[in-house]
N, C-alpha and C. Protein backbone atom coordinates (compact mmCIF):
# COMPACT_ATOMS: atom_id res chain seq x y z
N UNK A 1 45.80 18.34 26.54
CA UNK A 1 46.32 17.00 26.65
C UNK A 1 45.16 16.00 26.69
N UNK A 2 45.39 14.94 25.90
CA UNK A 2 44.38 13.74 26.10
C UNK A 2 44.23 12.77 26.91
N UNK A 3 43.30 12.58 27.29
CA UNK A 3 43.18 11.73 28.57
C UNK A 3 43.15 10.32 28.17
N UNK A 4 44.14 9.49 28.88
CA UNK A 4 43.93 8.08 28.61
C UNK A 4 42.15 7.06 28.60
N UNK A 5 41.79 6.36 27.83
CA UNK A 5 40.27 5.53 28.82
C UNK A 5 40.75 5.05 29.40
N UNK A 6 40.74 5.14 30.65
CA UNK A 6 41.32 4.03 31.59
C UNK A 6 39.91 2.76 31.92
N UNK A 7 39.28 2.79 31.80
CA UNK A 7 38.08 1.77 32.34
C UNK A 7 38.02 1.28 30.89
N UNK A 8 38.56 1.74 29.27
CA UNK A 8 38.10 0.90 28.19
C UNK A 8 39.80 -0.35 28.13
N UNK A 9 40.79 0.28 28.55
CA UNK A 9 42.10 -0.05 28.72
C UNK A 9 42.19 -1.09 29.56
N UNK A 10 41.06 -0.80 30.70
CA UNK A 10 41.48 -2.23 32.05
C UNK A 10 40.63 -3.34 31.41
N UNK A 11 39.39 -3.19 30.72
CA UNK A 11 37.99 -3.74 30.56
C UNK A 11 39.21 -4.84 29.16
N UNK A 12 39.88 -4.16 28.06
CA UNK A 12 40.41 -5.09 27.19
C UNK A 12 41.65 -6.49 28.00
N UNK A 13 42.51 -5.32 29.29
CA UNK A 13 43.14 -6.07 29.82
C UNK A 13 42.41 -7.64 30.68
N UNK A 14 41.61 -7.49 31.14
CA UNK A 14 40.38 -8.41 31.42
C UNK A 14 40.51 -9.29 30.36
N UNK A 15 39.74 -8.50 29.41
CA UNK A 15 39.44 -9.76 28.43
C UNK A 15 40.52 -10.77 28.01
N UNK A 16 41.79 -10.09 28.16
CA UNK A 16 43.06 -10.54 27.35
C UNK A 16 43.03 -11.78 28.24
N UNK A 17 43.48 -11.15 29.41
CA UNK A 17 43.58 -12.39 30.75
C UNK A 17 42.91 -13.76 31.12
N UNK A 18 41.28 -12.94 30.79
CA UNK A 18 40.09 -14.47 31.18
C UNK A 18 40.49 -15.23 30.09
N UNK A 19 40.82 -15.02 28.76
CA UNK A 19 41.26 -15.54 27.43
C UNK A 19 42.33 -16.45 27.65
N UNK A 20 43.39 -15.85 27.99
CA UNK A 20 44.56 -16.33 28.20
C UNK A 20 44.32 -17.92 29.46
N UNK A 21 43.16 -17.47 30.19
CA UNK A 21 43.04 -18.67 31.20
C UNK A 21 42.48 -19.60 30.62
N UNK A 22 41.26 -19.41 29.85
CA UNK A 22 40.68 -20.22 29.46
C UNK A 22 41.36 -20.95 28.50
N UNK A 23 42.02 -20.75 27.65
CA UNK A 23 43.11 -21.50 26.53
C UNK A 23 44.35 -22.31 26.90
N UNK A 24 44.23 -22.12 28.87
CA UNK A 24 45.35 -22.80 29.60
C UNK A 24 44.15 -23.61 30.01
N UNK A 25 43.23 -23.12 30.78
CA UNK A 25 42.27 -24.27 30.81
C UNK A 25 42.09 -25.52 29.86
N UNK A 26 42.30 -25.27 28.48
CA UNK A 26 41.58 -26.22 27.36
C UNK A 26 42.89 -26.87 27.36
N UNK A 27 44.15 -26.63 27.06
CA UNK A 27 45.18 -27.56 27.02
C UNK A 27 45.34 -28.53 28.13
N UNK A 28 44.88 -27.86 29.61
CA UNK A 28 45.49 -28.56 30.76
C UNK A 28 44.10 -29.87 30.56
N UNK A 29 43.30 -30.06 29.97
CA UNK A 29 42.13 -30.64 29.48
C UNK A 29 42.08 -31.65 28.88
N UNK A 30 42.89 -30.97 27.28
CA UNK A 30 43.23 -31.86 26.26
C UNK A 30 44.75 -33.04 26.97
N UNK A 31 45.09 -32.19 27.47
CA UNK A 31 46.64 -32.82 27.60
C UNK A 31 46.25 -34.08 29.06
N UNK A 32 45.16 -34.06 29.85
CA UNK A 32 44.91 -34.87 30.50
C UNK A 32 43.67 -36.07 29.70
N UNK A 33 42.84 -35.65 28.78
CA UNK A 33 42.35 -36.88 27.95
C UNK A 33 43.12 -37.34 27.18
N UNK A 34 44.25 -36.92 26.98
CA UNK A 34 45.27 -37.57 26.04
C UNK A 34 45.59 -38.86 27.02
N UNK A 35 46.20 -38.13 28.11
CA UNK A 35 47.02 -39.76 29.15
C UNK A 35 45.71 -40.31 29.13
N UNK A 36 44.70 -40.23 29.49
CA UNK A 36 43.61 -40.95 29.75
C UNK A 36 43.73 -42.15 28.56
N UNK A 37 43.43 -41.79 27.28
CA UNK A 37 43.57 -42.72 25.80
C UNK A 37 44.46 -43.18 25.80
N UNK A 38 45.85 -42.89 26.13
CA UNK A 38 47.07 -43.52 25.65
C UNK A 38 48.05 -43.21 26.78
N UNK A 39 47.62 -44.28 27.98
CA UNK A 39 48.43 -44.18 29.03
C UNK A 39 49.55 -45.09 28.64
N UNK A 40 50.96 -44.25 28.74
CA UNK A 40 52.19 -45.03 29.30
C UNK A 40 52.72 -45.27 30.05
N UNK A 41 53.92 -46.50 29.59
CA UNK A 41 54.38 -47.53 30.15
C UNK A 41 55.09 -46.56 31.47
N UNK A 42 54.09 -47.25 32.74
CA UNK A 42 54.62 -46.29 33.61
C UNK A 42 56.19 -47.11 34.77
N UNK A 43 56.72 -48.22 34.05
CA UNK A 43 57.48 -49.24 34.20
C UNK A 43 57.26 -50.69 34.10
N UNK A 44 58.07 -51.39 34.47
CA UNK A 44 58.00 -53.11 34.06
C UNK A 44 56.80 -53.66 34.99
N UNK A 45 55.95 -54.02 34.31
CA UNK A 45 54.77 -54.94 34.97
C UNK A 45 55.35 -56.36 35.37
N UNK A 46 55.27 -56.19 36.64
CA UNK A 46 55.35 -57.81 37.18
C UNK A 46 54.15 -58.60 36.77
N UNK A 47 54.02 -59.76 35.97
CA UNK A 47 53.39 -60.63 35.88
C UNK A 47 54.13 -62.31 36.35
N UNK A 48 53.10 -62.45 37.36
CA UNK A 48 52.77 -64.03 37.50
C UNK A 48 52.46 -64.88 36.92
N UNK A 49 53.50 -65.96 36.72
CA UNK A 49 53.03 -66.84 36.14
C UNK A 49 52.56 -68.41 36.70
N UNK A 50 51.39 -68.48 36.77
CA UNK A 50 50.52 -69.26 37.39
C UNK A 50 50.76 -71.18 37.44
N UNK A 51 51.98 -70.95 36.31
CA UNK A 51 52.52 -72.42 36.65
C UNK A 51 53.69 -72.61 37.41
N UNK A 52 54.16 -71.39 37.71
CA UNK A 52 55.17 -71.05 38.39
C UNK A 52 55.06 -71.34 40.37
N UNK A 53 54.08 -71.16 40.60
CA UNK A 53 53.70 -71.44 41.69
C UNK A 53 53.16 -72.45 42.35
């Protein structure tokens, strides 16, 4: 019977994982310089009007 690699099997699972973080890393990244450039309307701006007073 053949023996599984278990240390070449965990070593790919690793890689899969740090991968998988880092590519959640880069979106959670992109997706926050996005609001940064093109923040929206986060409701009605009160403006004063200065002859008003």
């Amino acid at each position: 019977m053949a023996r599984s690699n278990y240390k070449s099997n965990k070593r790919q699972k690793e890689l899969a994982k740090k991968e998988k973080k880092e590519l959640k890393k880069q979106r959670k990244m992109d997706k926050k310089a996005e609001k940064v450039e093109n923040p929206q309307d986060n409701g009605p701006e009160i403006v004063e009007d200065p002859e008003s007073i």
